[in-house]
PDB file of N, CA and C in Angstrom:
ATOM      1  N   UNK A   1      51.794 119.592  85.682  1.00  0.00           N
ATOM      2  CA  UNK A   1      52.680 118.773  86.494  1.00  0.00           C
ATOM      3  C   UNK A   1      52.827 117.399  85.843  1.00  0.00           C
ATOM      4  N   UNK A   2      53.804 117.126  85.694  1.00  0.00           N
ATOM      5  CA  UNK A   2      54.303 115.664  84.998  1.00  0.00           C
ATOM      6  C   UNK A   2      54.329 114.613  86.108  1.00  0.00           C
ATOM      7  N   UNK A   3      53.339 113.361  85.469  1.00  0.00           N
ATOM      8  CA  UNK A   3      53.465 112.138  86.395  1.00  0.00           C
ATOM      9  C   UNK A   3      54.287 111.080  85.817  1.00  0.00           C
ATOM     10  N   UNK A   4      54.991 110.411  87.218  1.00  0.00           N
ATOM     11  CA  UNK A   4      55.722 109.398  86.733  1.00  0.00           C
ATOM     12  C   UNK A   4      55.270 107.853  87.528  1.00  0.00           C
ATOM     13  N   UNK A   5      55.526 107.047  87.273  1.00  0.00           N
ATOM     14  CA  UNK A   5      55.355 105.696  87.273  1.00  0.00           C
ATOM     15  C   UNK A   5      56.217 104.451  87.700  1.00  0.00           C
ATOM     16  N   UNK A   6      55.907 103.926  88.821  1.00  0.00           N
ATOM     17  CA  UNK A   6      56.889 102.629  88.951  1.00  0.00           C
ATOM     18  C   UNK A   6      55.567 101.692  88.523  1.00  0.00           C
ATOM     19  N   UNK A   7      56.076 100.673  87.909  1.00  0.00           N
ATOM     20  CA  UNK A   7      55.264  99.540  87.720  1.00  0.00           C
ATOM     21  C   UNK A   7      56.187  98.337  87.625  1.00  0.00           C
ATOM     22  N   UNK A   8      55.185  97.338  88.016  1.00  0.00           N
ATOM     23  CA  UNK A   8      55.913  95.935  88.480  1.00  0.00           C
ATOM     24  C   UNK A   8      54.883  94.883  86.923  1.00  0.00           C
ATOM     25  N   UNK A   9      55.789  94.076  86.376  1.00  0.00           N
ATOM     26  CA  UNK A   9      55.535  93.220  85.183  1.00  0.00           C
ATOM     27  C   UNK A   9      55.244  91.866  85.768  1.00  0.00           C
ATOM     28  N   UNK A  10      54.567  91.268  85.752  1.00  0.00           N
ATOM     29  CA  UNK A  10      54.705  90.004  85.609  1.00  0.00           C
ATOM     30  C   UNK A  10      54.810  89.183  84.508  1.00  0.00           C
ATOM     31  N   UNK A  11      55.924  88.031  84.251  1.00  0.00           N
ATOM     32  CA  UNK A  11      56.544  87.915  82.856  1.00  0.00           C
ATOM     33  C   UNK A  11      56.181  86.190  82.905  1.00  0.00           C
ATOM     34  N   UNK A  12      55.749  85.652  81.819  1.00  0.00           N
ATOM     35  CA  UNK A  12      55.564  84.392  81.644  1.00  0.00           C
ATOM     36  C   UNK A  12      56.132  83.180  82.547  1.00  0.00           C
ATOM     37  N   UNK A  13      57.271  83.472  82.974  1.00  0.00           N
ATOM     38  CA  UNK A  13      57.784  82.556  83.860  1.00  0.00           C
ATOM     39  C   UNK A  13      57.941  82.639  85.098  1.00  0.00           C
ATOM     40  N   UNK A  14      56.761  83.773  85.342  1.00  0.00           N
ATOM     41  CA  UNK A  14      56.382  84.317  86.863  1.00  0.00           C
ATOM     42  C   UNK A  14      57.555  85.159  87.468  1.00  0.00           C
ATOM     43  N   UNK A  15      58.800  85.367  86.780  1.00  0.00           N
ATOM     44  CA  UNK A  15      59.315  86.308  87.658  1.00  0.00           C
ATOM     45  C   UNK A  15      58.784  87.882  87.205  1.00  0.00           C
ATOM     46  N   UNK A  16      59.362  88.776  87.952  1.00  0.00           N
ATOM     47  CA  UNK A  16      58.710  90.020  87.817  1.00  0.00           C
ATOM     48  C   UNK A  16      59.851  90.759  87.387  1.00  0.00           C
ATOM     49  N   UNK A  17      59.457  92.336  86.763  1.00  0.00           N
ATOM     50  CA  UNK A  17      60.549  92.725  86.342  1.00  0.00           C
ATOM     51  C   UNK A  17      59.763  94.591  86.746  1.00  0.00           C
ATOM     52  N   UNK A  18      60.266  95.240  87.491  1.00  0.00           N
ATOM     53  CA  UNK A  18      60.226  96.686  87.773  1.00  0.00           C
ATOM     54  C   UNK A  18      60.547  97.674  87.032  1.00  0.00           C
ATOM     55  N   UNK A  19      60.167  98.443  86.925  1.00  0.00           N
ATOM     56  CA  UNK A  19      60.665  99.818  86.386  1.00  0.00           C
ATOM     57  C   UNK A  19      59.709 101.545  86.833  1.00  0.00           C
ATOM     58  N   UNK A  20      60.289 102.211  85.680  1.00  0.00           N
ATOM     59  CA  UNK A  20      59.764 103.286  85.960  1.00  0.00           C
ATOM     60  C   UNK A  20      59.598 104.435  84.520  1.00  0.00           C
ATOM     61  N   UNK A  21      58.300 105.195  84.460  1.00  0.00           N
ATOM     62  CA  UNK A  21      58.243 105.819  83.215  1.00  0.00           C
ATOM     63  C   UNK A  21      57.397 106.857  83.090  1.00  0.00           C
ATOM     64  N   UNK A  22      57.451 107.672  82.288  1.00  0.00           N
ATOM     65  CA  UNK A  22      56.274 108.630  82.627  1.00  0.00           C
ATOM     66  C   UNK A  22      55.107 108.738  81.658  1.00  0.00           C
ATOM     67  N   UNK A  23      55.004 107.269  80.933  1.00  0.00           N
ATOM     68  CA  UNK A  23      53.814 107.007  80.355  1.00  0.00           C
ATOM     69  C   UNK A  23      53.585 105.521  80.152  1.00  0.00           C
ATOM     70  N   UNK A  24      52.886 105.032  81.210  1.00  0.00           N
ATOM     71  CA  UNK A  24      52.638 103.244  81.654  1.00  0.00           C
ATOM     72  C   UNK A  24      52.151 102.702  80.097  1.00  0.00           C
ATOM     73  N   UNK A  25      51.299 103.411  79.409  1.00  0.00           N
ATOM     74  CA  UNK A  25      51.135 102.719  78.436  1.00  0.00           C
ATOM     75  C   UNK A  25      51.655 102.097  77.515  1.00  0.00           C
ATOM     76  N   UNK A  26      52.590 103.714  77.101  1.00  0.00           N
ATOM     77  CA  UNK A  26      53.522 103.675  76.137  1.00  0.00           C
ATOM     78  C   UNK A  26      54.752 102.060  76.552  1.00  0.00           C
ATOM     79  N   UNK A  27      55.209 102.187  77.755  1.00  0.00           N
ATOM     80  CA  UNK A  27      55.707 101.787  78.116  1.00  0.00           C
ATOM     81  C   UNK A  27      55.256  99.971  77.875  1.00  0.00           C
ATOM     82  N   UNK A  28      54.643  99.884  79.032  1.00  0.00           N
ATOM     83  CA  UNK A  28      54.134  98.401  78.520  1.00  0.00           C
ATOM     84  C   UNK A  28      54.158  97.782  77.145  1.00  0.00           C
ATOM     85  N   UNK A  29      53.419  98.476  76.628  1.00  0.00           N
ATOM     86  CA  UNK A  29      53.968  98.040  74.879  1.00  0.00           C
ATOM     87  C   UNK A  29      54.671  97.793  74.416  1.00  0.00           C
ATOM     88  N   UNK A  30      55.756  98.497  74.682  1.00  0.00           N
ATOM     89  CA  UNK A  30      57.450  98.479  74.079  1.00  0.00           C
ATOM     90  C   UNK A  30      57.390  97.153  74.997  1.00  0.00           C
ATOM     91  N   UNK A  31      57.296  96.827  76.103  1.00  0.00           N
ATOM     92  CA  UNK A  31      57.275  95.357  76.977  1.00  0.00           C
ATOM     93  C   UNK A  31      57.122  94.714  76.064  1.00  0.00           C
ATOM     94  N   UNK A  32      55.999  94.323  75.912  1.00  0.00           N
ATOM     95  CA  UNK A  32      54.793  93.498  75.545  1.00  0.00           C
ATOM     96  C   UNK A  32      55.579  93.385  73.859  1.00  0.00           C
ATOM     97  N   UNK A  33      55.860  94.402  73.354  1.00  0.00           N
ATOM     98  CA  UNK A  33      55.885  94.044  71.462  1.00  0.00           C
ATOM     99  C   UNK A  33      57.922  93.812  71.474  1.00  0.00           C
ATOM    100  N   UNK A  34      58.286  93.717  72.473  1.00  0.00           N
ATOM    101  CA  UNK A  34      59.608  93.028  72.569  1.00  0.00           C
ATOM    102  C   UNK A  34      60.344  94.132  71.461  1.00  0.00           C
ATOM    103  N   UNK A  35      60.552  95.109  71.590  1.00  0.00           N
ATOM    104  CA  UNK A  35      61.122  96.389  70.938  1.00  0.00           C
ATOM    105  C   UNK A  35      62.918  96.670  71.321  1.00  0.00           C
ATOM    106  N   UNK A  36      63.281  95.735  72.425  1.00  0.00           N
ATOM    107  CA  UNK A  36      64.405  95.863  73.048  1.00  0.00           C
ATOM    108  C   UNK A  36      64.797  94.319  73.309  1.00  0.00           C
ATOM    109  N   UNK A  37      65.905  93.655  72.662  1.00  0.00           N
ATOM    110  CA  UNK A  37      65.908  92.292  72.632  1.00  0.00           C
ATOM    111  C   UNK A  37      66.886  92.312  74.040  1.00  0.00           C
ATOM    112  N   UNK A  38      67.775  93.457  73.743  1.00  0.00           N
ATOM    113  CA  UNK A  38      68.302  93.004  75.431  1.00  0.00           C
ATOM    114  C   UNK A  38      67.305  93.367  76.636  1.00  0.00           C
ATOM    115  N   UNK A  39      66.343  93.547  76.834  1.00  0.00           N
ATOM    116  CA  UNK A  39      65.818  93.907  77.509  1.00  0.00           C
ATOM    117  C   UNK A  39      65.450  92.388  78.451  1.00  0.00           C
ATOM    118  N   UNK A  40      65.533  93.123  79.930  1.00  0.00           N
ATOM    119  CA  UNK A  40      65.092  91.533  80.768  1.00  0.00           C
ATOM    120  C   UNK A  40      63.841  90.505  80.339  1.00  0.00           C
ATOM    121  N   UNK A  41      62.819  91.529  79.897  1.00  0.00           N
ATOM    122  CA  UNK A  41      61.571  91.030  79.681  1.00  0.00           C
ATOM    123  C   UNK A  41      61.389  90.427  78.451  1.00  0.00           C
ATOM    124  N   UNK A  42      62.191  90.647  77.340  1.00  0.00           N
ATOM    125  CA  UNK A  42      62.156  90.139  75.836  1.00  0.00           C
ATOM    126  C   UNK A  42      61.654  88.521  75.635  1.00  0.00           C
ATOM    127  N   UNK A  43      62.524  87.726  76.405  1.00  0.00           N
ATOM    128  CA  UNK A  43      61.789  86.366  76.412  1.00  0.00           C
ATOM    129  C   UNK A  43      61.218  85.903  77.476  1.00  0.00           C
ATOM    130  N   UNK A  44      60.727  86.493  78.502  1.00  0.00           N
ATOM    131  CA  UNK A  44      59.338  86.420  78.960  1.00  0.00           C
ATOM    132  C   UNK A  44      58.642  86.719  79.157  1.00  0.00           C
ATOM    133  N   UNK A  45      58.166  86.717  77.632  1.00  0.00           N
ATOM    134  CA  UNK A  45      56.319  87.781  76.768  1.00  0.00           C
ATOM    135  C   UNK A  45      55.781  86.033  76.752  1.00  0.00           C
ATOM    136  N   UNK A  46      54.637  86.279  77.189  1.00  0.00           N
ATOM    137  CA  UNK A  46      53.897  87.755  77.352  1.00  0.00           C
ATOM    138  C   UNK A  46      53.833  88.295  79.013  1.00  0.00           C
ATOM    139  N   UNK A  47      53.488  89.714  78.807  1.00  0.00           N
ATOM    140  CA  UNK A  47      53.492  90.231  80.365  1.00  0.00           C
ATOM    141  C   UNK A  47      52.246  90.432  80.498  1.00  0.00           C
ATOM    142  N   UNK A  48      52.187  90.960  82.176  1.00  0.00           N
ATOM    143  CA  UNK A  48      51.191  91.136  82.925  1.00  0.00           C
ATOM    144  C   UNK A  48      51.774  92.564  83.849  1.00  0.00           C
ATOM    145  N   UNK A  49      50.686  93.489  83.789  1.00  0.00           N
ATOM    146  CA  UNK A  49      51.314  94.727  84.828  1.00  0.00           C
ATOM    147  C   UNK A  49      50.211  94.231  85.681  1.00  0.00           C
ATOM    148  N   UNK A  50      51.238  94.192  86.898  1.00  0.00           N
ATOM    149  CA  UNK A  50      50.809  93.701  87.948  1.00  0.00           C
ATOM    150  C   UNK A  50      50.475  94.671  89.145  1.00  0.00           C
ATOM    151  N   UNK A  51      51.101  95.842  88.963  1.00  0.00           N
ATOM    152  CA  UNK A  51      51.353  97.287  89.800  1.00  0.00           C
ATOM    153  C   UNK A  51      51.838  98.275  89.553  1.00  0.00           C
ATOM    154  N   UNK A  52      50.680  99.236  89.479  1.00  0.00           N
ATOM    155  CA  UNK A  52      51.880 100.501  89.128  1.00  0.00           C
ATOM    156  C   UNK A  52      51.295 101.489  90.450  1.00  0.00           C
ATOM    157  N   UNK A  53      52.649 102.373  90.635  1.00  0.00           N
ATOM    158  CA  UNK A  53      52.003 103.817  91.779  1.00  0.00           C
ATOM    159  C   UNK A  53      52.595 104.896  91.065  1.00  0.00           C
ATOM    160  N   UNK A  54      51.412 105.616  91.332  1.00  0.00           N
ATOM    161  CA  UNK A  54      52.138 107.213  90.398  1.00  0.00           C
ATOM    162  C   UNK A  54      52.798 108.432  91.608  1.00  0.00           C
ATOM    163  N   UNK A  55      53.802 108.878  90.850  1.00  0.00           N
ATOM    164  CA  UNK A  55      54.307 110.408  91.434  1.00  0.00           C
ATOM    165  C   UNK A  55      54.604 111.402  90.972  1.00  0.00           C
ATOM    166  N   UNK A  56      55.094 112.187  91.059  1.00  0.00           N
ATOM    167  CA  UNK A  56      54.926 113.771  90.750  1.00  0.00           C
ATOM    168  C   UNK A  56      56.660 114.104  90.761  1.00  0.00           C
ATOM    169  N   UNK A  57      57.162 113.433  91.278  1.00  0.00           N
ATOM    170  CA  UNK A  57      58.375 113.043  91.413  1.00  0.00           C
ATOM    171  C   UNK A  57      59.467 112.793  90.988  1.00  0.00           C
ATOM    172  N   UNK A  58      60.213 112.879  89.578  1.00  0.00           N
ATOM    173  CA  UNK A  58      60.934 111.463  89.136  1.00  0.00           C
ATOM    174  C   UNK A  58      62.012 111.114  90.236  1.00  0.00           C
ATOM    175  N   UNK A  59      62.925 112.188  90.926  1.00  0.00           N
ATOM    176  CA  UNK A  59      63.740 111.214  92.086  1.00  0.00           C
ATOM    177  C   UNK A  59      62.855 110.634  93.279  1.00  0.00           C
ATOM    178  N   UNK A  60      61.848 110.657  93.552  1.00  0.00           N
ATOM    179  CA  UNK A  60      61.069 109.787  94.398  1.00  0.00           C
ATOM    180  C   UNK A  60      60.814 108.621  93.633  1.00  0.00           C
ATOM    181  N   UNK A  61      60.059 108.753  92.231  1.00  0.00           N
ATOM    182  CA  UNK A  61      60.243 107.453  91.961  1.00  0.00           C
ATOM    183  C   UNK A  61      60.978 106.354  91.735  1.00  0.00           C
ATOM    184  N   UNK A  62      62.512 107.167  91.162  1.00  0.00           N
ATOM    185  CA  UNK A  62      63.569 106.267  91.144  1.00  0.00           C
ATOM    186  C   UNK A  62      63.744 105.912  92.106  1.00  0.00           C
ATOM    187  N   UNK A  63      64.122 106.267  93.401  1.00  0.00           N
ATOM    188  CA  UNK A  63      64.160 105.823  94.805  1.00  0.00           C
ATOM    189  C   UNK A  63      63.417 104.439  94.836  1.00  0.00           C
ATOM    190  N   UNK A  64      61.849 104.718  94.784  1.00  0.00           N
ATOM    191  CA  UNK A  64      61.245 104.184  95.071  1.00  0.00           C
ATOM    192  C   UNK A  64      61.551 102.362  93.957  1.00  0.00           C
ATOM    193  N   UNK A  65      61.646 102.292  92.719  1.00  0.00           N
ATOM    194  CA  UNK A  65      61.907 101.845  92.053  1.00  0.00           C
ATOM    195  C   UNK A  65      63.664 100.941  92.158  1.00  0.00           C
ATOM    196  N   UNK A  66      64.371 101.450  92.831  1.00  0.00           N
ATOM    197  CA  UNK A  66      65.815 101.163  93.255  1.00  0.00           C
ATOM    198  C   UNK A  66      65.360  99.774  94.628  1.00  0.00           C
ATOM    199  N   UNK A  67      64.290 100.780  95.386  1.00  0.00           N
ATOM    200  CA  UNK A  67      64.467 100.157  96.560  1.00  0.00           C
ATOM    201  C   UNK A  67      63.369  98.487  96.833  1.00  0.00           C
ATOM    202  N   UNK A  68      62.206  98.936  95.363  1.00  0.00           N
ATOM    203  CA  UNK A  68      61.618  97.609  94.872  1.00  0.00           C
ATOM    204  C   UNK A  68      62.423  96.627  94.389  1.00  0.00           C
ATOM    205  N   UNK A  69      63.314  97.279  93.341  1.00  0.00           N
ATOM    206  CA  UNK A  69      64.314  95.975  92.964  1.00  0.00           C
ATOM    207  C   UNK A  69      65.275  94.900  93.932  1.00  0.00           C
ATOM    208  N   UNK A  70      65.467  95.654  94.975  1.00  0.00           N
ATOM    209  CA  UNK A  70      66.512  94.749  96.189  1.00  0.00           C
ATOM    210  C   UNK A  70      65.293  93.946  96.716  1.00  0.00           C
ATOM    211  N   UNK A  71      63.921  94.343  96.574  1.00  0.00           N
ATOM    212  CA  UNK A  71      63.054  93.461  97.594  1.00  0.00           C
ATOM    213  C   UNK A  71      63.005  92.052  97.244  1.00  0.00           C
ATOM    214  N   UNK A  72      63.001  90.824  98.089  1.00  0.00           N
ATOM    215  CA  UNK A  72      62.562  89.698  97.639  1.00  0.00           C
ATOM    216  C   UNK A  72      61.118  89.707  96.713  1.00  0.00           C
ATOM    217  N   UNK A  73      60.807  88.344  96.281  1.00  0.00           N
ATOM    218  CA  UNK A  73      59.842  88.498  95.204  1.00  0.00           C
ATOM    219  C   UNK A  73      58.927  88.439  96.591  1.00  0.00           C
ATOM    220  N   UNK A  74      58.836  87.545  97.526  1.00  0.00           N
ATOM    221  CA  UNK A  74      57.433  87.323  98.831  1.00  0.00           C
ATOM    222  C   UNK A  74      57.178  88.919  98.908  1.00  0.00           C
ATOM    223  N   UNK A  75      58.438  90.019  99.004  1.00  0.00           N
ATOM    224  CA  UNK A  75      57.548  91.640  99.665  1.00  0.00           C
ATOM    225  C   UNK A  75      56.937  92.127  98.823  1.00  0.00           C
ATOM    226  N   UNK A  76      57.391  92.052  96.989  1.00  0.00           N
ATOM    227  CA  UNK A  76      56.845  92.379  96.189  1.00  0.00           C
ATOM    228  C   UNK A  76      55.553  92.353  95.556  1.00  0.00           C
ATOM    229  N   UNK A  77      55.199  90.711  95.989  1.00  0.00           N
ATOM    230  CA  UNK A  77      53.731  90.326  96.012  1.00  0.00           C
ATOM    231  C   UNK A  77      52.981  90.678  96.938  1.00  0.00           C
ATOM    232  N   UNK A  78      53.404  90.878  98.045  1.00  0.00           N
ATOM    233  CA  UNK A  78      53.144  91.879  99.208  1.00  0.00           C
ATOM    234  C   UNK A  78      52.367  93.101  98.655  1.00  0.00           C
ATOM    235  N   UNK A  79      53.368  93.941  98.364  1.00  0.00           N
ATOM    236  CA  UNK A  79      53.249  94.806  97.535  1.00  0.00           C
ATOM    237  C   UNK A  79      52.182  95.126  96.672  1.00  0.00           C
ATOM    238  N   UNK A  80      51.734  94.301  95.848  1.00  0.00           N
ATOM    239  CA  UNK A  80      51.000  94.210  95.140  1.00  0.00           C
ATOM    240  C   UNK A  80      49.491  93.570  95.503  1.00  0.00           C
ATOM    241  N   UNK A  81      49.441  92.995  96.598  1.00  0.00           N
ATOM    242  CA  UNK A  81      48.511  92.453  97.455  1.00  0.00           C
ATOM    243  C   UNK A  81      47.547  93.666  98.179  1.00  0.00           C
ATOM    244  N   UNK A  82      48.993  94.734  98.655  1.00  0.00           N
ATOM    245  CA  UNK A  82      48.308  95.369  99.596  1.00  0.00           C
ATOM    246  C   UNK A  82      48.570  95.106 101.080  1.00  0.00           C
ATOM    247  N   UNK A  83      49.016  93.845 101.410  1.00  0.00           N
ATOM    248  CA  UNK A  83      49.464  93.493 102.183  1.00  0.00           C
ATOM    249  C   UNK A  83      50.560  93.731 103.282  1.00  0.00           C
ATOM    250  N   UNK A  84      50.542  95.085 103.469  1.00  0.00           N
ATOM    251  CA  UNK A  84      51.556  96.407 104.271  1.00  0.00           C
ATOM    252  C   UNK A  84      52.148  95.491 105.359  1.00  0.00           C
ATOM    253  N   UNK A  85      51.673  94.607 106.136  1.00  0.00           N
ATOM    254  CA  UNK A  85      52.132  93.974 107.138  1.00  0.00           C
ATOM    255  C   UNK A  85      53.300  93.583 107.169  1.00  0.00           C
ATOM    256  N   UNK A  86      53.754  93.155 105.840  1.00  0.00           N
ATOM    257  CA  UNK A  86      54.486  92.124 105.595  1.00  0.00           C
ATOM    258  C   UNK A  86      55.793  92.742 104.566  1.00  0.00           C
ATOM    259  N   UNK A  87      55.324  94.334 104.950  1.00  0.00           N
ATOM    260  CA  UNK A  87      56.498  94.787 103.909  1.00  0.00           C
ATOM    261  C   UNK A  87      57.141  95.671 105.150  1.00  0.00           C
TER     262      UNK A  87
END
């Protein structure tokens, strides 16, 4: 069974940047070694993975990943807190 991945970045200038993949490592790296200049994250390296949740899924995770991106940054840190109350 193939797992997939939303994870949340935290990027040098504190904003965050979401996605989704089915190998966090691989992934981060390509972040982190700036492999994609258009990419949101390119000039603000260095990162931080701040959250990831795994699924079994890939249209659950995209979902899930669609519906992180509309969130303000306060639910996101939420989010990442643990902090269910408030999401």
């Amino acid at each position: 069974m193939k797992t997939y991945y939303i994870y949340i970045l935290q990027c040098s200038d504190n904003l965050t940047y979401t996605g989704v993949t089915n190998d966090i490592s691989r992934r981060f790296e390509e972040h982190q070694k700036g492999l994609n200049k258009n990419c949101f994250t390119y000039k603000r390296r260095p990162l931080k993975l701040i959250f990831h949740q795994e699924f079994n899924d890939i249209e659950q995770a995209i979902y899930f990943e669609k519906k992180i991106k509309k969130w303000s940054a306060k639910k996101k840190h939420a989010l990442i807190k643990g902090d269910y109350d408030l999401l």
